[in-house]
C-alpha atoms as a PDB file:
ATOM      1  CA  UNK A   1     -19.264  41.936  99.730  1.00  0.00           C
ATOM      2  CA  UNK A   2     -19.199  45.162 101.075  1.00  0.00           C
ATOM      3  CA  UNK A   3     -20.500  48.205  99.058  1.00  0.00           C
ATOM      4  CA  UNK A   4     -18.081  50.965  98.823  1.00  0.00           C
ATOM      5  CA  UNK A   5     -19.573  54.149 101.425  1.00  0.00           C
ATOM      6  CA  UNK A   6     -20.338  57.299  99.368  1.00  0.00           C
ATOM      7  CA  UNK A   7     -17.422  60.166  99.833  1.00  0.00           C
ATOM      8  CA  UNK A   8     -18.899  63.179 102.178  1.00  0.00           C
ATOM      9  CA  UNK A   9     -18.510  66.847 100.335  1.00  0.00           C
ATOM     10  CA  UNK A  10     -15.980  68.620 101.103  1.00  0.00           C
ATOM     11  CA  UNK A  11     -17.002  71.844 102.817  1.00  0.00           C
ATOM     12  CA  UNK A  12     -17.169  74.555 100.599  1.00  0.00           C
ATOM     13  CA  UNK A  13     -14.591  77.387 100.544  1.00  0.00           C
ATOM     14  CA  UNK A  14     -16.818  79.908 100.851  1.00  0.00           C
ATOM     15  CA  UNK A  15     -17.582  78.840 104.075  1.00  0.00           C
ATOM     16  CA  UNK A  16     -14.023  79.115 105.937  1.00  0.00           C
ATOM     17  CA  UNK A  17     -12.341  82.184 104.145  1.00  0.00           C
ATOM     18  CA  UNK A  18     -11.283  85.479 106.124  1.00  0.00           C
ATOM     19  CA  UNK A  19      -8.308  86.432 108.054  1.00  0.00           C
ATOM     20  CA  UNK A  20     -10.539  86.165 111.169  1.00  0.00           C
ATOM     21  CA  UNK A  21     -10.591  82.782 111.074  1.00  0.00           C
ATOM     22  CA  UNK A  22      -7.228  82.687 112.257  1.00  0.00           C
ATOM     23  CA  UNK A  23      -7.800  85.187 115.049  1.00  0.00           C
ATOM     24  CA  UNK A  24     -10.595  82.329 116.266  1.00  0.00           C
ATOM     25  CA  UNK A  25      -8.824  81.449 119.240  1.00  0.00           C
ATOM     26  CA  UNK A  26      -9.427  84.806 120.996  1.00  0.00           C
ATOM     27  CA  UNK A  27     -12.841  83.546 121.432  1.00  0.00           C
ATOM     28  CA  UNK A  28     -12.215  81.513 124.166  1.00  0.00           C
ATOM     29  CA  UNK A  29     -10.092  84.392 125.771  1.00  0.00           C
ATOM     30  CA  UNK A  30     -10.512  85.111 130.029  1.00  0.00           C
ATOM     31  CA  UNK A  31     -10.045  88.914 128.609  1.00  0.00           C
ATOM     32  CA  UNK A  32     -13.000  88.145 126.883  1.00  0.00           C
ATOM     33  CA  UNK A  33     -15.605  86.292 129.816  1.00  0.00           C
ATOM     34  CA  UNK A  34     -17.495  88.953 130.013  1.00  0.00           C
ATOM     35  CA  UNK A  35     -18.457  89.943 126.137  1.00  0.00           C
ATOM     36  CA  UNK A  36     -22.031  88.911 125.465  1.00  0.00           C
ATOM     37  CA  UNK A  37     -20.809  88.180 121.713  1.00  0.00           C
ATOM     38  CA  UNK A  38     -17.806  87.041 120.222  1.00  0.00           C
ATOM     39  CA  UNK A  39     -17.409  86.693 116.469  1.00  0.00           C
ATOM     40  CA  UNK A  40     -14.729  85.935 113.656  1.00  0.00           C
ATOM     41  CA  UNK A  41     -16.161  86.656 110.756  1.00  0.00           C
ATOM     42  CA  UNK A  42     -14.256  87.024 107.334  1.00  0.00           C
ATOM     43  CA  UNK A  43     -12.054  90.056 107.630  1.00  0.00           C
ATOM     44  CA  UNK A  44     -13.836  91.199 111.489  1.00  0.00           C
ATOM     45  CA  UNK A  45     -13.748  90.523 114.797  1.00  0.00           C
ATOM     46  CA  UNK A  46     -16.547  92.097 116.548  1.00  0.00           C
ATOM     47  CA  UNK A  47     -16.868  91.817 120.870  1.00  0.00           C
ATOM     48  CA  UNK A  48     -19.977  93.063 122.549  1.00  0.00           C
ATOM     49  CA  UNK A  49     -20.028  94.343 125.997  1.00  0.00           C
ATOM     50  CA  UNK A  50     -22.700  95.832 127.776  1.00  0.00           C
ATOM     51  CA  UNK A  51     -21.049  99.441 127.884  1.00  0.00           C
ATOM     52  CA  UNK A  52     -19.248  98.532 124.569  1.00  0.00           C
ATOM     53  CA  UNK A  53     -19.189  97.525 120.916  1.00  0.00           C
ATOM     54  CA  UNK A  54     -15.597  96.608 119.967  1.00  0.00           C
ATOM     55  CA  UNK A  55     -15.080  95.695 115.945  1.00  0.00           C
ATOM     56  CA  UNK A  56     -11.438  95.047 114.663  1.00  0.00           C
ATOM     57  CA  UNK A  57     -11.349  94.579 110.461  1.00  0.00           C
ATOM     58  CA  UNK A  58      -7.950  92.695 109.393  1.00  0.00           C
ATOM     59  CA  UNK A  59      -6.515  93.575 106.346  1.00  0.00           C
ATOM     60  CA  UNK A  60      -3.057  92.698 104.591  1.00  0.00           C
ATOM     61  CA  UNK A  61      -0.990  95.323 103.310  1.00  0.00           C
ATOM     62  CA  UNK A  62       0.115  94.458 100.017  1.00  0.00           C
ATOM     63  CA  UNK A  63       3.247  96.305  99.925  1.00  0.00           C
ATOM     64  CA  UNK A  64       4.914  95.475 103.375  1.00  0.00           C
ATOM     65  CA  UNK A  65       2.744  92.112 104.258  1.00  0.00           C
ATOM     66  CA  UNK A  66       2.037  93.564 107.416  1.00  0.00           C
ATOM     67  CA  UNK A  67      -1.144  93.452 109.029  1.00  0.00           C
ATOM     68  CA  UNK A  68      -3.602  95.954 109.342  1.00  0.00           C
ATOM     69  CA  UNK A  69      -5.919  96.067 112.388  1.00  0.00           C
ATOM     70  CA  UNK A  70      -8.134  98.752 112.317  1.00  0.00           C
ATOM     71  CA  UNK A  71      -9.779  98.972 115.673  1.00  0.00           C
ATOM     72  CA  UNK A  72     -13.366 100.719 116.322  1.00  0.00           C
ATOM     73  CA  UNK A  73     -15.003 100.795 119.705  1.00  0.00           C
ATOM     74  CA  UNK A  74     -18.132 102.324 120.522  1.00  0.00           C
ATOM     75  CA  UNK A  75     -18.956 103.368 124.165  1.00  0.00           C
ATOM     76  CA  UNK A  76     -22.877 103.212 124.523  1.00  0.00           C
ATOM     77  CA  UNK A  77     -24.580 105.427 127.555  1.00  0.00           C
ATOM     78  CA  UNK A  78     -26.345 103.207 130.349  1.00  0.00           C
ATOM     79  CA  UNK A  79     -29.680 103.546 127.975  1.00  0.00           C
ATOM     80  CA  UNK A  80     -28.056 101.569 125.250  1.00  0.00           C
ATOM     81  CA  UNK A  81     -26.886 105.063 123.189  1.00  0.00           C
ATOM     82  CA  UNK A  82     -24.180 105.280 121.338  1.00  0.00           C
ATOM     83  CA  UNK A  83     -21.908 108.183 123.716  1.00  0.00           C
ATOM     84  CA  UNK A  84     -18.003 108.323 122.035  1.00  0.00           C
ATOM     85  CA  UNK A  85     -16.648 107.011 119.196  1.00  0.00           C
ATOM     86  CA  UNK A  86     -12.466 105.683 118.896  1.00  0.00           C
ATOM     87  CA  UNK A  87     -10.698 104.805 116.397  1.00  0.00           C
ATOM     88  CA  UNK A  88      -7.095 102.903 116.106  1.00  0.00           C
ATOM     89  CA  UNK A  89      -5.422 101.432 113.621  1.00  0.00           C
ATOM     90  CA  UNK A  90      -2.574  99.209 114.180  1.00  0.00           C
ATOM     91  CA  UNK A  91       0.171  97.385 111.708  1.00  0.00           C
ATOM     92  CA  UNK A  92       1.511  93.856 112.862  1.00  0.00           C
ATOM     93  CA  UNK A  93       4.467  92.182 111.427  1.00  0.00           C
ATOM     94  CA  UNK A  94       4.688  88.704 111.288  1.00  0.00           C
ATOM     95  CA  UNK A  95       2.386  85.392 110.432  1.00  0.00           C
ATOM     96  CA  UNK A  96      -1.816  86.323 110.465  1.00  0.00           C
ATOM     97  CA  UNK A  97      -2.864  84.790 113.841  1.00  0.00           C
ATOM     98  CA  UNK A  98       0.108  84.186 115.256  1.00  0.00           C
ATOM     99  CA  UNK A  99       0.376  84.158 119.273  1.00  0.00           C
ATOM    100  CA  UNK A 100       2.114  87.417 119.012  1.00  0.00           C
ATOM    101  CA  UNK A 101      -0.983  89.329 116.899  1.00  0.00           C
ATOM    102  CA  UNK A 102      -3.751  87.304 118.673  1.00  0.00           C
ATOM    103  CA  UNK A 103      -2.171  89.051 122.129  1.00  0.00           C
ATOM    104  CA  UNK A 104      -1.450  92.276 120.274  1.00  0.00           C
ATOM    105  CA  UNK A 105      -5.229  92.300 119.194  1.00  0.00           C
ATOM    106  CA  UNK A 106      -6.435  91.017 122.607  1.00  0.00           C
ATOM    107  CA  UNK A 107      -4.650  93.502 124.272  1.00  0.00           C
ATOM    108  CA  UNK A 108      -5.847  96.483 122.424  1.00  0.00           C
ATOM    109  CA  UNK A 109     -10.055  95.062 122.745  1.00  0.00           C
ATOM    110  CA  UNK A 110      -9.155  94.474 126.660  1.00  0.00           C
ATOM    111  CA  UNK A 111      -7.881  98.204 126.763  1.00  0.00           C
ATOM    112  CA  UNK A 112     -10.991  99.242 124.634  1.00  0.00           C
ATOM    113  CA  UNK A 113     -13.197  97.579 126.950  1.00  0.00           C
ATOM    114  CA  UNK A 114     -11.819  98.925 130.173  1.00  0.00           C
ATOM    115  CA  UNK A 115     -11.826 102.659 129.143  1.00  0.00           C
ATOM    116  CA  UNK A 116     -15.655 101.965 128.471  1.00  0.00           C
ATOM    117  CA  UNK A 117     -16.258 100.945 131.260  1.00  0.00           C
ATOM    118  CA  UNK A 118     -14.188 103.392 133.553  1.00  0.00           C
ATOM    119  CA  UNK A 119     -16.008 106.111 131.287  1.00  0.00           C
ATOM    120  CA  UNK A 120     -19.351 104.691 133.143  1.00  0.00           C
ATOM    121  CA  UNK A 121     -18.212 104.444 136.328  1.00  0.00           C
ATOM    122  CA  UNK A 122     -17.297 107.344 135.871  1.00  0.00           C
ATOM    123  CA  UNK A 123     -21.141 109.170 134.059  1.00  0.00           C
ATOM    124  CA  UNK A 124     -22.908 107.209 137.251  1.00  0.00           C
ATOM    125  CA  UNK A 125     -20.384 108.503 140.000  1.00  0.00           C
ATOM    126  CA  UNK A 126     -20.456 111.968 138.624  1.00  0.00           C
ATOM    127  CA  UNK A 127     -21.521 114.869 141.366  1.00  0.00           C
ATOM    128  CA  UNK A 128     -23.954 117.365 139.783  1.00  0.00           C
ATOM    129  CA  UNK A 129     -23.410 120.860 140.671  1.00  0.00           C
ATOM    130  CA  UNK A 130     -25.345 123.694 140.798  1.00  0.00           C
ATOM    131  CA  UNK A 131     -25.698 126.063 138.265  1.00  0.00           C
ATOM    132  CA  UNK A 132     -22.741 128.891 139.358  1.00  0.00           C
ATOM    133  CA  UNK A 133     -25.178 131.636 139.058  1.00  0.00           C
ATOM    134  CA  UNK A 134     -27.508 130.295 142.044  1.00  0.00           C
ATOM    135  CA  UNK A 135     -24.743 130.419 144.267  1.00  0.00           C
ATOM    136  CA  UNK A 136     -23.952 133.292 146.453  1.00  0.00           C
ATOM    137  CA  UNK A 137     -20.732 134.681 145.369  1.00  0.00           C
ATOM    138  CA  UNK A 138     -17.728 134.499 147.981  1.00  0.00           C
ATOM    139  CA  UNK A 139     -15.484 137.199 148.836  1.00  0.00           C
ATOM    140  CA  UNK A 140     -11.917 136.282 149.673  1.00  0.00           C
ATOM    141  CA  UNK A 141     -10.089 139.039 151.507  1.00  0.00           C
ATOM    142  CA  UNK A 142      -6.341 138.763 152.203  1.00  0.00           C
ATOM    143  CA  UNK A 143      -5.095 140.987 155.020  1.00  0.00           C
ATOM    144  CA  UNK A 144      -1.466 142.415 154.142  1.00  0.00           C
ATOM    145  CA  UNK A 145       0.509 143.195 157.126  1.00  0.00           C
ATOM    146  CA  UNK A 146       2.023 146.567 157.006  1.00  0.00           C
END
Protein backbone atom coordinates (compact mmCIF):
# COMPACT_ATOMS: atom_id res chain seq x y z
CA UNK A 1 0.00 0.00 0.00
CA UNK A 2 0.96 3.33 -0.46
CA UNK A 3 1.28 5.76 2.54
CA UNK A 4 -0.62 8.88 2.13
CA UNK A 5 2.31 12.04 1.38
CA UNK A 6 2.17 14.67 4.17
CA UNK A 7 0.22 18.08 2.95
CA UNK A 8 2.99 21.04 2.37
CA UNK A 9 2.04 24.43 4.52
CA UNK A 10 0.48 26.75 2.99
CA UNK A 11 2.55 29.92 2.77
CA UNK A 12 1.77 32.22 5.30
CA UNK A 13 -0.16 35.46 4.67
CA UNK A 14 2.12 37.52 6.07
CA UNK A 15 4.37 36.77 3.52
CA UNK A 16 2.37 37.98 0.24
CA UNK A 17 0.30 41.05 1.57
CA UNK A 18 0.76 44.72 0.09
CA UNK A 19 -0.64 46.49 -2.81
CA UNK A 20 2.86 46.22 -4.36
CA UNK A 21 2.54 42.91 -4.99
CA UNK A 22 0.32 43.63 -7.68
CA UNK A 23 2.51 46.32 -9.19
CA UNK A 24 5.24 43.17 -9.43
CA UNK A 25 5.24 43.06 -13.00
CA UNK A 26 6.99 46.45 -13.44
CA UNK A 27 9.98 44.62 -12.37
CA UNK A 28 10.71 43.14 -15.42
CA UNK A 29 10.04 46.56 -17.20
CA UNK A 30 12.71 47.76 -20.41
CA UNK A 31 11.93 51.35 -18.62
CA UNK A 32 13.43 49.80 -15.86
CA UNK A 33 17.01 47.89 -17.42
CA UNK A 34 18.96 50.13 -16.06
CA UNK A 35 17.81 50.38 -12.12
CA UNK A 36 20.38 48.60 -9.99
CA UNK A 37 17.29 47.61 -7.62
CA UNK A 38 13.86 46.89 -8.12
CA UNK A 39 11.51 46.12 -5.25
CA UNK A 40 7.69 45.52 -4.39
CA UNK A 41 7.44 45.55 -1.09
CA UNK A 42 4.06 45.81 0.90
CA UNK A 43 2.64 49.22 0.21
CA UNK A 44 6.29 50.51 -1.88
CA UNK A 45 7.90 50.32 -4.85
CA UNK A 46 11.34 51.55 -4.57
CA UNK A 47 13.87 51.80 -8.09
CA UNK A 48 17.49 52.63 -7.67
CA UNK A 49 19.48 54.34 -10.26
CA UNK A 50 22.81 55.51 -10.09
CA UNK A 51 21.82 59.35 -10.22
CA UNK A 52 18.46 58.36 -8.54
CA UNK A 53 16.39 56.90 -5.73
CA UNK A 54 12.77 56.58 -6.93
CA UNK A 55 10.12 55.24 -4.02
CA UNK A 56 6.31 55.15 -4.91
CA UNK A 57 3.97 54.14 -1.53
CA UNK A 58 0.36 52.82 -2.75
CA UNK A 59 -2.38 53.54 -0.72
CA UNK A 60 -6.31 53.12 -1.17
CA UNK A 61 -8.48 55.90 -0.57
CA UNK A 62 -11.23 54.83 1.45
CA UNK A 63 -13.75 57.22 0.36
CA UNK A 64 -13.41 57.20 -3.54
CA UNK A 65 -11.43 53.63 -3.93
CA UNK A 66 -9.03 55.33 -5.90
CA UNK A 67 -5.50 54.83 -5.69
CA UNK A 68 -3.03 56.83 -4.18
CA UNK A 69 0.55 56.90 -5.54
CA UNK A 70 2.63 59.07 -3.79
CA UNK A 71 5.81 59.42 -5.73
CA UNK A 72 9.35 60.51 -4.10
CA UNK A 73 12.52 60.73 -6.10
CA UNK A 74 15.74 61.71 -4.89
CA UNK A 75 18.46 63.06 -7.30
CA UNK A 76 21.94 62.20 -5.67
CA UNK A 77 25.19 64.43 -6.88
CA UNK A 78 27.95 62.31 -8.82
CA UNK A 79 29.54 61.67 -5.09
CA UNK A 80 26.54 59.70 -4.05
CA UNK A 81 24.79 63.04 -2.15
CA UNK A 82 21.55 63.52 -1.90
CA UNK A 83 21.17 67.11 -4.40
CA UNK A 84 17.00 67.77 -4.92
CA UNK A 85 14.23 66.38 -3.50
CA UNK A 86 10.42 65.86 -5.63
CA UNK A 87 7.52 65.01 -4.62
CA UNK A 88 4.15 63.82 -6.59
CA UNK A 89 1.29 62.38 -5.66
CA UNK A 90 -1.03 60.84 -8.04
CA UNK A 91 -4.82 59.27 -7.74
CA UNK A 92 -5.68 56.26 -10.14
CA UNK A 93 -9.09 55.01 -10.78
CA UNK A 94 -9.68 51.65 -11.53
CA UNK A 95 -8.50 47.87 -10.38
CA UNK A 96 -4.85 47.97 -8.10
CA UNK A 97 -2.33 46.73 -10.74
CA UNK A 98 -4.14 46.91 -13.54
CA UNK A 99 -2.25 47.48 -17.05
CA UNK A 100 -3.55 50.95 -16.99
CA UNK A 101 -1.87 51.92 -13.26
CA UNK A 102 1.21 49.66 -13.80
CA UNK A 103 1.87 52.13 -17.11
CA UNK A 104 0.59 55.15 -15.21
CA UNK A 105 3.21 54.30 -12.41
CA UNK A 106 5.91 53.28 -14.95
CA UNK A 107 5.52 56.27 -16.70
CA UNK A 108 5.83 58.68 -13.90
CA UNK A 109 9.42 56.53 -12.37
CA UNK A 110 10.67 56.66 -16.23
CA UNK A 111 10.00 60.55 -16.14
CA UNK A 112 11.60 60.66 -12.58
CA UNK A 113 14.53 58.93 -13.78
CA UNK A 114 15.19 60.95 -16.87
CA UNK A 115 15.01 64.43 -15.20
CA UNK A 116 17.82 62.92 -12.87
CA UNK A 117 19.71 62.20 -15.12
CA UNK A 118 19.40 65.29 -17.55
CA UNK A 119 20.00 67.27 -14.15
CA UNK A 120 23.66 65.49 -14.34
CA UNK A 121 24.36 65.90 -17.63
CA UNK A 122 23.62 68.84 -17.08
CA UNK A 123 26.08 69.62 -13.24
CA UNK A 124 29.07 67.81 -15.46
CA UNK A 125 28.52 69.93 -18.74
CA UNK A 126 28.18 73.09 -16.80
CA UNK A 127 30.80 76.08 -17.94
CA UNK A 128 32.25 77.81 -14.85
CA UNK A 129 32.59 81.44 -15.11
CA UNK A 130 34.56 83.83 -13.63
CA UNK A 131 33.74 85.72 -10.82
CA UNK A 132 32.10 89.19 -12.60
CA UNK A 133 34.25 91.34 -10.53
CA UNK A 134 37.67 89.99 -12.16
CA UNK A 135 36.52 90.95 -15.38
CA UNK A 136 37.28 94.19 -16.99
CA UNK A 137 34.13 96.02 -17.39
CA UNK A 138 32.95 96.78 -21.12
CA UNK A 139 31.77 99.96 -22.38
CA UNK A 140 29.11 99.87 -25.06
CA UNK A 141 28.80 103.15 -26.92
CA UNK A 142 25.98 103.70 -29.44
CA UNK A 143 26.63 106.49 -31.94
CA UNK A 144 23.24 108.46 -32.71
CA UNK A 145 23.22 110.01 -36.03
CA UNK A 146 22.20 113.56 -35.95
Amino acid sequence: MHSPVPERPRPRPALVRGLALRFVLVIGDPRLAHAMHVSCVDETIDVQYPESHISCRLRRLPSTGRLLCSFSATHLAPDGSAEEHHHVDLALEGTPGSVTQREAVLDHIHAFHCAAAASRVRIATRVLRRDRLLRRPHDHLFLAAS
